[in-house]
Protein backbone atom coordinates (compact mmCIF):
# COMPACT_ATOMS: atom_id res chain seq x y z
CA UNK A 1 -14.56 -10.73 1.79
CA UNK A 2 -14.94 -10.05 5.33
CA UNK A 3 -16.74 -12.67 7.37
CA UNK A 4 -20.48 -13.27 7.92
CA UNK A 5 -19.85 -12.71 11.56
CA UNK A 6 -18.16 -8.74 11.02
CA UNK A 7 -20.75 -8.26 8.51
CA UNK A 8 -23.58 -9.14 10.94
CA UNK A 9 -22.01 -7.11 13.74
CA UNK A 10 -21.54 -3.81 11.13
CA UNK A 11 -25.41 -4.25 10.74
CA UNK A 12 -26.03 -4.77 14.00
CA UNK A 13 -24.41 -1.15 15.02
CA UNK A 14 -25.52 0.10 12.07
CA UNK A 15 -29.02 -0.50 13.17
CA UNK A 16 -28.48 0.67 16.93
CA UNK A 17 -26.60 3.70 15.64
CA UNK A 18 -30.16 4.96 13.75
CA UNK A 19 -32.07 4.17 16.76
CA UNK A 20 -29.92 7.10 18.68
CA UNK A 21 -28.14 4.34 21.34
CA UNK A 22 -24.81 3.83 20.32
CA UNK A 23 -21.84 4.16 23.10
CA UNK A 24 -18.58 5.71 22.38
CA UNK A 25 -16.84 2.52 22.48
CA UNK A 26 -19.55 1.13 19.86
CA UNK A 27 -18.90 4.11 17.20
CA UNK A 28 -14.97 3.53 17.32
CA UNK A 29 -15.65 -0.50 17.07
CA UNK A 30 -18.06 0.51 13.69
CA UNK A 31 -15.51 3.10 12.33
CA UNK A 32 -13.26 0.44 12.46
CA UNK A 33 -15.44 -1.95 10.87
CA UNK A 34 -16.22 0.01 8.40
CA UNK A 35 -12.44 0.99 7.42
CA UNK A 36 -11.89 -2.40 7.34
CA UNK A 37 -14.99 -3.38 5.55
CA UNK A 38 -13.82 -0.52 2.42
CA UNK A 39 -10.56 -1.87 2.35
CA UNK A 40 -11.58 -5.39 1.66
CA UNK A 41 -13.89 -3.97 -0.84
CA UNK A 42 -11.32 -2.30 -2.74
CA UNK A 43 -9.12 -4.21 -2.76
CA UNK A 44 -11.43 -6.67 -4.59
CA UNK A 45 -12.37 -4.54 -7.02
CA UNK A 46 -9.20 -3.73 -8.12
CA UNK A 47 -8.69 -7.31 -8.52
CA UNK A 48 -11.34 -7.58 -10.33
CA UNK A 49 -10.35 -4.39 -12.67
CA UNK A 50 -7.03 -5.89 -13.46
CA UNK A 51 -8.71 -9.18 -14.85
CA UNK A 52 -10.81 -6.78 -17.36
CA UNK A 53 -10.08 -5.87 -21.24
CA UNK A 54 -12.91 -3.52 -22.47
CA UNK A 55 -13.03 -4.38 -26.32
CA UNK A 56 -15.67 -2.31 -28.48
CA UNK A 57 -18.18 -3.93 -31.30
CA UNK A 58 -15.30 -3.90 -33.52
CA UNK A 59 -13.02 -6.10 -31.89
CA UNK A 60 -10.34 -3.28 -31.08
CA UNK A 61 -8.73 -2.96 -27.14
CA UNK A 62 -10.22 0.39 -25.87
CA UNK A 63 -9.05 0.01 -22.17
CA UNK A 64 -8.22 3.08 -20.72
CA UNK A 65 -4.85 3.43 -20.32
CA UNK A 66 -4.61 3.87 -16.14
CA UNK A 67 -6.00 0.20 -16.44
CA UNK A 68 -3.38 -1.14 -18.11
CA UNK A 69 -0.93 0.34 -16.49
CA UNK A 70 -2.56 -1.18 -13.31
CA UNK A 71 -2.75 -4.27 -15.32
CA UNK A 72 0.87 -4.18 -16.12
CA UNK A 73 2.50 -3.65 -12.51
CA UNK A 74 0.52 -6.87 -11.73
CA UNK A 75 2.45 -8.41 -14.26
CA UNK A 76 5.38 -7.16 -13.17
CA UNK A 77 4.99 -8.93 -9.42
């Protein structure tokens, strides 16, 4: 998770940007941000994919198989 203090400063342009006053330097600092802000995300919930076993009513494993091949290269590190 990315800090309070990124998060507060990706609103904070976020915010200037829809009131129409955002400088050059400001919409490269938020692309940035915002790159960085995806990639954090992503790479948590991928984390949290590989921890998951979908099992139906009946008790049977119906992961999809791309999971567990995710889930299987994790193993393998």
């Amino acid at each position: 998770m990315l800090p309070k203090e990124k998060l507060a400063r990706i609103n904070a342009l976020a915010k200037k940007a829809k009131e129409g006053s955002l400088t050059e330097a400001e919409a490269k600092e938020q692309s940035s941000l915002r790159k960085e802000y995806l990639q954090t995300f992503r790479s948590n919930m991928l984390t949290t994919l590989k921890g998951v076993t979908i099992v139906d009513p009946k008790g049977n494993d119906v992961t999809p198989n791309k999971l567990k091949v995710v889930k299987q290269d994790k193993n393998l590190h």
